[in-house]
Protein backbone atom coordinates (compact mmCIF):
# COMPACT_ATOMS: atom_id res chain seq x y z
CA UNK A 1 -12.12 3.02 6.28
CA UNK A 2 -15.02 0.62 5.48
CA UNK A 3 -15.48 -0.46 2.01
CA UNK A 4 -18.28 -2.61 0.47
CA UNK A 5 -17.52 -6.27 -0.09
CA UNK A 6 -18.27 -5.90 -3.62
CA UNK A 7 -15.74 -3.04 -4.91
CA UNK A 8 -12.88 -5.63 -3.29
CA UNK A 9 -13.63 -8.40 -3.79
CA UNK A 10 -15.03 -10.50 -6.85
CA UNK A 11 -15.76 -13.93 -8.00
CA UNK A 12 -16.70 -15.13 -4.50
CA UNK A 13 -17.61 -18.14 -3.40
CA UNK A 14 -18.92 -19.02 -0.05
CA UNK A 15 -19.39 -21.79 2.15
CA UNK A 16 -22.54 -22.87 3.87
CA UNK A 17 -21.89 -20.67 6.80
CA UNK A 18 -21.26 -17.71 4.41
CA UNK A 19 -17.97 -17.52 4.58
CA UNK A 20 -15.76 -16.86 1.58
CA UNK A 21 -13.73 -19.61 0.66
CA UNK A 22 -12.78 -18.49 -2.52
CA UNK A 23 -12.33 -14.72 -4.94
CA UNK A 24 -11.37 -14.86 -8.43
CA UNK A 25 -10.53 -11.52 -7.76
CA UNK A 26 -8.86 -8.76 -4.92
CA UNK A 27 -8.63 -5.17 -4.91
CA UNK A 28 -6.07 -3.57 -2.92
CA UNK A 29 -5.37 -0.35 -1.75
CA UNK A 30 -2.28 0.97 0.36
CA UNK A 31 -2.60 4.25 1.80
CA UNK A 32 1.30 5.55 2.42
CA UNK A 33 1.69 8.57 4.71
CA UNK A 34 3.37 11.52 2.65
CA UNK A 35 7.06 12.68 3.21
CA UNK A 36 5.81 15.19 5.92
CA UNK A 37 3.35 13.15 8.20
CA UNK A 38 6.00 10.67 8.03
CA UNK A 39 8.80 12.49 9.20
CA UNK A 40 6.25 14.23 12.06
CA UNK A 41 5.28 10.66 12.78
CA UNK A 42 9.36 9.83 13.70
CA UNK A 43 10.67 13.30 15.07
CA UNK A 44 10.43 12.28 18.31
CA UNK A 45 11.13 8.62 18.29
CA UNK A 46 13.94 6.84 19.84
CA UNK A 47 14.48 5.08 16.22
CA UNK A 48 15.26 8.32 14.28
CA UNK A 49 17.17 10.47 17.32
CA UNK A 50 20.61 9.71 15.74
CA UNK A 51 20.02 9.76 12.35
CA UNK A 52 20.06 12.98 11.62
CA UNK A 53 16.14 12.64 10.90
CA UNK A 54 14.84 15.05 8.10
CA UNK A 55 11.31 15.50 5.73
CA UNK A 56 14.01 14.75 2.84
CA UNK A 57 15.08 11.42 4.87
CA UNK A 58 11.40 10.79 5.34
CA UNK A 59 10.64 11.25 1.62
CA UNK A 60 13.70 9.26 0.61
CA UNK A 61 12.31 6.32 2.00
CA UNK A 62 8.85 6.84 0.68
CA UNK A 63 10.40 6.20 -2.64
CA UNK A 64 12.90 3.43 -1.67
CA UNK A 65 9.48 1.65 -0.64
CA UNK A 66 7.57 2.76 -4.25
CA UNK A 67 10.64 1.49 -6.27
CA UNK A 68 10.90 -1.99 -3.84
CA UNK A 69 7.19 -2.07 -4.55
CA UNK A 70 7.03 -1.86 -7.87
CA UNK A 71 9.29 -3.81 -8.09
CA UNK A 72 7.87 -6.57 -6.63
CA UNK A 73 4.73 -6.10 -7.91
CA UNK A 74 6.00 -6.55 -11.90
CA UNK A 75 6.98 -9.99 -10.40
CA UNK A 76 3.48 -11.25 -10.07
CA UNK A 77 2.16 -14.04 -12.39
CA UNK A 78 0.96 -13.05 -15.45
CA UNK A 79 -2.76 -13.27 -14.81
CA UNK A 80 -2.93 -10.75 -12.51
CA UNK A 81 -3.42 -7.27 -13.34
CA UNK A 82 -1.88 -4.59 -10.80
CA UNK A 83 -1.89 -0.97 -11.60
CA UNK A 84 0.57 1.21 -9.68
CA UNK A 85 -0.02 5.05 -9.01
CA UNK A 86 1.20 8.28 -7.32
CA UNK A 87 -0.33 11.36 -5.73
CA UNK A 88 0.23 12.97 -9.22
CA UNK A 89 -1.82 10.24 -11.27
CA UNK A 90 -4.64 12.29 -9.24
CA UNK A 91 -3.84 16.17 -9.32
């Protein structure tokens, strides 16, 4: 993916050469595989061959990860603004 400097970034400052030395603010985006391309991803791997490896395994670790995330995330200082969603915050 290639996204325009503009929709992440904003605030920016830049050094003669261009360069930014400085954003007042960052958009992020993380793209998480879903329960089944992650479990495809590990069914063959050395990692997951005694373990018992399952698409309920896979999707109980995609929501240890949101939970640890989120977590984490209310954490952040409060001047920063970070808005969590799901796959159902778009259906």
């Amino acid at each position: 993916m290639h996204w325009s400097e503009d929709l992440i970034v904003g605030g920016v400052r830049r050094n003669q050469s261009g360069h930014i030395v400085r954003a007042e603010a960052l958009q992020s985006v993380l793209l998480l595989l879903g329960e089944q391309q992650l479990y495809e991803k590990y069914a063959q791997d050395i990692k997951t061959a005694n373990i018992d490896w399952t698409v309920e395994k896979a999707k109980a670790i995609l929501q240890a990860w949101h939970r640890k995330f989120t977590q984490v995330g209310i954490q952040v200082p409060k001047f920063t603004t970070i808005l969590f969603f799901n796959e159902e915050a778009f259906v």
